[in-house]
C-alpha atoms as a PDB file:
ATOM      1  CA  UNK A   1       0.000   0.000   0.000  1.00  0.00           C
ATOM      2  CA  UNK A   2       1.362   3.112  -1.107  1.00  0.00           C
ATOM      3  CA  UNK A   3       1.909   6.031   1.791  1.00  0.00           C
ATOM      4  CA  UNK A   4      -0.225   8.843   2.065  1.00  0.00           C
ATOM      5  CA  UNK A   5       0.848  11.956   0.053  1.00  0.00           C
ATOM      6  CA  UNK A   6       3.462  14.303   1.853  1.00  0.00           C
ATOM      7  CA  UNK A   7       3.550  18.081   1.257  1.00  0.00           C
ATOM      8  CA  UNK A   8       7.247  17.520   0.563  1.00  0.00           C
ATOM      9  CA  UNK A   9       6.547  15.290  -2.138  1.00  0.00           C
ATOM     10  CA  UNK A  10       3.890  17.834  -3.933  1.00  0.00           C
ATOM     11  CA  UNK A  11       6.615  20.718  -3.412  1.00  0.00           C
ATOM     12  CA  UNK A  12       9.250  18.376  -4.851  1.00  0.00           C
ATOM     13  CA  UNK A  13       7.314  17.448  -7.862  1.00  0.00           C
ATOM     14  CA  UNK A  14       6.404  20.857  -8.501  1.00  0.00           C
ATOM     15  CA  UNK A  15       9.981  21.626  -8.422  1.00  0.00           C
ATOM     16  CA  UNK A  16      11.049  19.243 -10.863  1.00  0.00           C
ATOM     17  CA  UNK A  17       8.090  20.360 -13.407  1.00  0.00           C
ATOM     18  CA  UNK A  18      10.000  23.845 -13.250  1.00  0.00           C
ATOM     19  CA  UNK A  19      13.396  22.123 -13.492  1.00  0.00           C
ATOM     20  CA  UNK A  20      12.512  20.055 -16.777  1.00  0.00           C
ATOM     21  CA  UNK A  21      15.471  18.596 -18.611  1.00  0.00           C
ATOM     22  CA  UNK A  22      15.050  19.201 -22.271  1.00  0.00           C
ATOM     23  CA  UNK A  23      14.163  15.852 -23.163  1.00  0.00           C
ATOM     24  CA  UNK A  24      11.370  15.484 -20.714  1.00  0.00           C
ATOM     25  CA  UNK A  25      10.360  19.009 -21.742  1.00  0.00           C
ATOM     26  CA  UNK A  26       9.858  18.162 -25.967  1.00  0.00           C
ATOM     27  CA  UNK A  27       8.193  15.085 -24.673  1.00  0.00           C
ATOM     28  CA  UNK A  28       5.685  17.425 -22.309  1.00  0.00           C
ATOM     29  CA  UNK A  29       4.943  19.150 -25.195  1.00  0.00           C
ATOM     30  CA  UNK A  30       3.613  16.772 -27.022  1.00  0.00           C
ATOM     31  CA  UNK A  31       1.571  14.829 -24.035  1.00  0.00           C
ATOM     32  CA  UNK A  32       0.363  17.301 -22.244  1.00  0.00           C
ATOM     33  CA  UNK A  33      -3.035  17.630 -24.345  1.00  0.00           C
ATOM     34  CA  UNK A  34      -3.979  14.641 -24.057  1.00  0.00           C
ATOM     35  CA  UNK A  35      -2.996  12.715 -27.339  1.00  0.00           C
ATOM     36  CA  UNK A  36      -5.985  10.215 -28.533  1.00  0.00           C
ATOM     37  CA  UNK A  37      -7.582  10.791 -25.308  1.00  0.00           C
ATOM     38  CA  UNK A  38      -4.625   9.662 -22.954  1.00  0.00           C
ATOM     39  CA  UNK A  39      -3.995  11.227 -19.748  1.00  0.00           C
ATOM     40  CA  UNK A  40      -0.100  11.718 -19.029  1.00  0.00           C
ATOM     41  CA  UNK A  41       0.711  13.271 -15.806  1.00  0.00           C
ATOM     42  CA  UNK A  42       4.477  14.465 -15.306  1.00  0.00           C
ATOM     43  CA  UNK A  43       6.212  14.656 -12.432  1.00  0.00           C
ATOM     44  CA  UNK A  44       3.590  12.895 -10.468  1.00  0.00           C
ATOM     45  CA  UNK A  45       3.951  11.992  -7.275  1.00  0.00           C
ATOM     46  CA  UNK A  46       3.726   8.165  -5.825  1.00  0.00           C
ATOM     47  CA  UNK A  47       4.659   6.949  -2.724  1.00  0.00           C
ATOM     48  CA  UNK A  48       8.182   7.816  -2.034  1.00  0.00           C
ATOM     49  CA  UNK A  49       8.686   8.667  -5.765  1.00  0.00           C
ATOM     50  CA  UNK A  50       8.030  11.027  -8.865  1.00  0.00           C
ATOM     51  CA  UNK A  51       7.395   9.639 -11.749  1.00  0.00           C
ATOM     52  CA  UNK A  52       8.618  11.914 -14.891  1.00  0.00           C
ATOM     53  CA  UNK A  53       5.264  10.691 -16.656  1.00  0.00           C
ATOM     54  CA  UNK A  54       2.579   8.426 -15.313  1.00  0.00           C
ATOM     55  CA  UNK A  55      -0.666   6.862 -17.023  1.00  0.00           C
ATOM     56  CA  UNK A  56      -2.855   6.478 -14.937  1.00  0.00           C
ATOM     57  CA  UNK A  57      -5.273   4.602 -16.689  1.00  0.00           C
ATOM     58  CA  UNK A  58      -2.837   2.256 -18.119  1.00  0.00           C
ATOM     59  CA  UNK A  59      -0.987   1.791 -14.467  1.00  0.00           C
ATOM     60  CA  UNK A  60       2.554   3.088 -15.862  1.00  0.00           C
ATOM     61  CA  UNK A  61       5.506   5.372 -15.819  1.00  0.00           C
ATOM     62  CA  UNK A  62       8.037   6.509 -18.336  1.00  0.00           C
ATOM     63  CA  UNK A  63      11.353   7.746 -17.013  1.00  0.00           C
ATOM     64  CA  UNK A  64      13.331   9.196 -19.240  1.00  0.00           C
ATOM     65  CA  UNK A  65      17.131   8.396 -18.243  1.00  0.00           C
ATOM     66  CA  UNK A  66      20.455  10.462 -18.878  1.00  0.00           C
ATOM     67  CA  UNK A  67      23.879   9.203 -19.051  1.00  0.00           C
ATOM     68  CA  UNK A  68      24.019   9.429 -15.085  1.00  0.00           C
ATOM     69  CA  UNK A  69      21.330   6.612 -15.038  1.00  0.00           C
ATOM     70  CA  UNK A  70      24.483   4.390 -16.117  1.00  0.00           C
ATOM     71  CA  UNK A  71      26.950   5.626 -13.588  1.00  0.00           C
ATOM     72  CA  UNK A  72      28.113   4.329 -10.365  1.00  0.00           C
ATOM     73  CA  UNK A  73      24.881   2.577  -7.799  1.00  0.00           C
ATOM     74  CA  UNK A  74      22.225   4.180 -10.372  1.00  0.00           C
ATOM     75  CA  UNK A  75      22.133   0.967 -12.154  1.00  0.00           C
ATOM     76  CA  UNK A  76      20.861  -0.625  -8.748  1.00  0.00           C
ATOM     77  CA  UNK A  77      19.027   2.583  -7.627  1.00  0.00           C
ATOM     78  CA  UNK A  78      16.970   2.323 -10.549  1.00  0.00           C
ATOM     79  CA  UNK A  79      16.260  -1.843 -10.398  1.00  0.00           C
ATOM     80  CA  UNK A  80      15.473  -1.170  -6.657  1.00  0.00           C
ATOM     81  CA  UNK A  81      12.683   1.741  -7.191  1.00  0.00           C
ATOM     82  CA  UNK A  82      11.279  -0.478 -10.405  1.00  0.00           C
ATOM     83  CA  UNK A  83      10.714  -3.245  -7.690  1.00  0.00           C
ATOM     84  CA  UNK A  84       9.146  -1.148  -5.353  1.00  0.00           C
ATOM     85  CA  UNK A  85       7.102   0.230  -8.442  1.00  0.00           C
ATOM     86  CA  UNK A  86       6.218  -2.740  -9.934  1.00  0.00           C
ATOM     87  CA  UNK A  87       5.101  -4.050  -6.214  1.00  0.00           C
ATOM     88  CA  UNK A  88       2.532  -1.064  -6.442  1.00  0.00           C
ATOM     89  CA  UNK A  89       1.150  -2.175  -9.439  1.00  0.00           C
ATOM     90  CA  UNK A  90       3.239   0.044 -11.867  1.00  0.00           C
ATOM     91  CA  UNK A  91       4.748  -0.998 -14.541  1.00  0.00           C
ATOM     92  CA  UNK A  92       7.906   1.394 -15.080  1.00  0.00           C
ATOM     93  CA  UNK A  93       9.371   1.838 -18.955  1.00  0.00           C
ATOM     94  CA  UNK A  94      12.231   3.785 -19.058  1.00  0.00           C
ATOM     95  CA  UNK A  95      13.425   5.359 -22.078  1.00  0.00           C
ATOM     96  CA  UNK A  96      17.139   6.626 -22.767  1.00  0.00           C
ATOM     97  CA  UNK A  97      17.059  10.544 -22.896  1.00  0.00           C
ATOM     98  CA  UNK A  98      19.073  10.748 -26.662  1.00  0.00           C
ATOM     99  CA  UNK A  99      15.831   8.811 -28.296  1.00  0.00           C
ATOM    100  CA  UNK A 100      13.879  11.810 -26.869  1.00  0.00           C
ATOM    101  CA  UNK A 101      16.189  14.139 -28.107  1.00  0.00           C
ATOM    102  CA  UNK A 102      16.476  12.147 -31.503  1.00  0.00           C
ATOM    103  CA  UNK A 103      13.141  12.109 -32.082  1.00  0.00           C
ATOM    104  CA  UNK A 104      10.618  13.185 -29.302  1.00  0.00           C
ATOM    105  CA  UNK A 105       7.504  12.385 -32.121  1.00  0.00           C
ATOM    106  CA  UNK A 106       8.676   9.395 -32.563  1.00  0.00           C
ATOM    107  CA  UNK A 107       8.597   8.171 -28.421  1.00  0.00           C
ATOM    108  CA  UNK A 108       5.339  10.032 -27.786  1.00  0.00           C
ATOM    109  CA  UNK A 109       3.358   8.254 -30.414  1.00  0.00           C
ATOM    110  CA  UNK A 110       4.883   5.157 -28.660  1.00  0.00           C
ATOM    111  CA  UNK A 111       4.232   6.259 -25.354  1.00  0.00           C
ATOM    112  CA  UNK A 112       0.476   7.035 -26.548  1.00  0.00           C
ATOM    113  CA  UNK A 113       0.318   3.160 -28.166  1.00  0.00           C
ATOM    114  CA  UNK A 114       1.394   1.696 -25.633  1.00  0.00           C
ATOM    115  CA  UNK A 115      -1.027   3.035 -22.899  1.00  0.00           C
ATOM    116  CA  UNK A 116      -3.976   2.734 -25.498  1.00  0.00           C
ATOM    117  CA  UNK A 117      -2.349  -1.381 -25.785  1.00  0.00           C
ATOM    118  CA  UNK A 118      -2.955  -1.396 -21.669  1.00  0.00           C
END
């Protein structure tokens, strides 16, 4: 069972929809009205994590990873919050940060199939 919401984890998501990286901000552009009538929250708060986006209809977050995500105990960080994720009932795709940047059309129509798929 997830925790209750904390105020710390509203402010901190709220902070982190001001602090967009450029990848997730391309891909916000093209979610954030709703594509084919799916709902994509960013930065949304669960538990003792933000997601970067979340359906919430379909049950599942997209994190789009940098570089860093392949450094040092990220690797296990990562596995370790999937678990936890996954033991919510949230299935967690994450996406490398230079296919945004390639083409950020290209992984919003997939993010849009695949939630329509679920």
């Amino acid at each position: 069972m997830p925790r209750p919401k904390q105020p710390r984890d509203v402010y901190l998501a709220r902070h982190l929809r001001s602090e967009s990286s450029l990848p997730e901000a391309q891909l916000w552009r093209l979610l954030r009205n709703n594509p084919d009538g799916v709902k994509i929250r960013r930065q949304h708060p669960v538990g003792a994590f933000v997601l970067d986006f979340y359906c919430p209809a379909a049950r599942v977050a997209f994190e789009i990873d940098g570089i860093v995500h392949d450094m040092g105990d990220r690797p296990a960080r990562d596995e370790a919050r999937d678990t936890a994720l996954a033991d919510l009932g949230i299935e967690v795709i994450r996406i490398p940060a230079s296919d945004v940047l390639r083409s950020p059309e290209a992984v919003a129509e997939a993010i849009v199939r695949y939630c329509k798929k679920r």
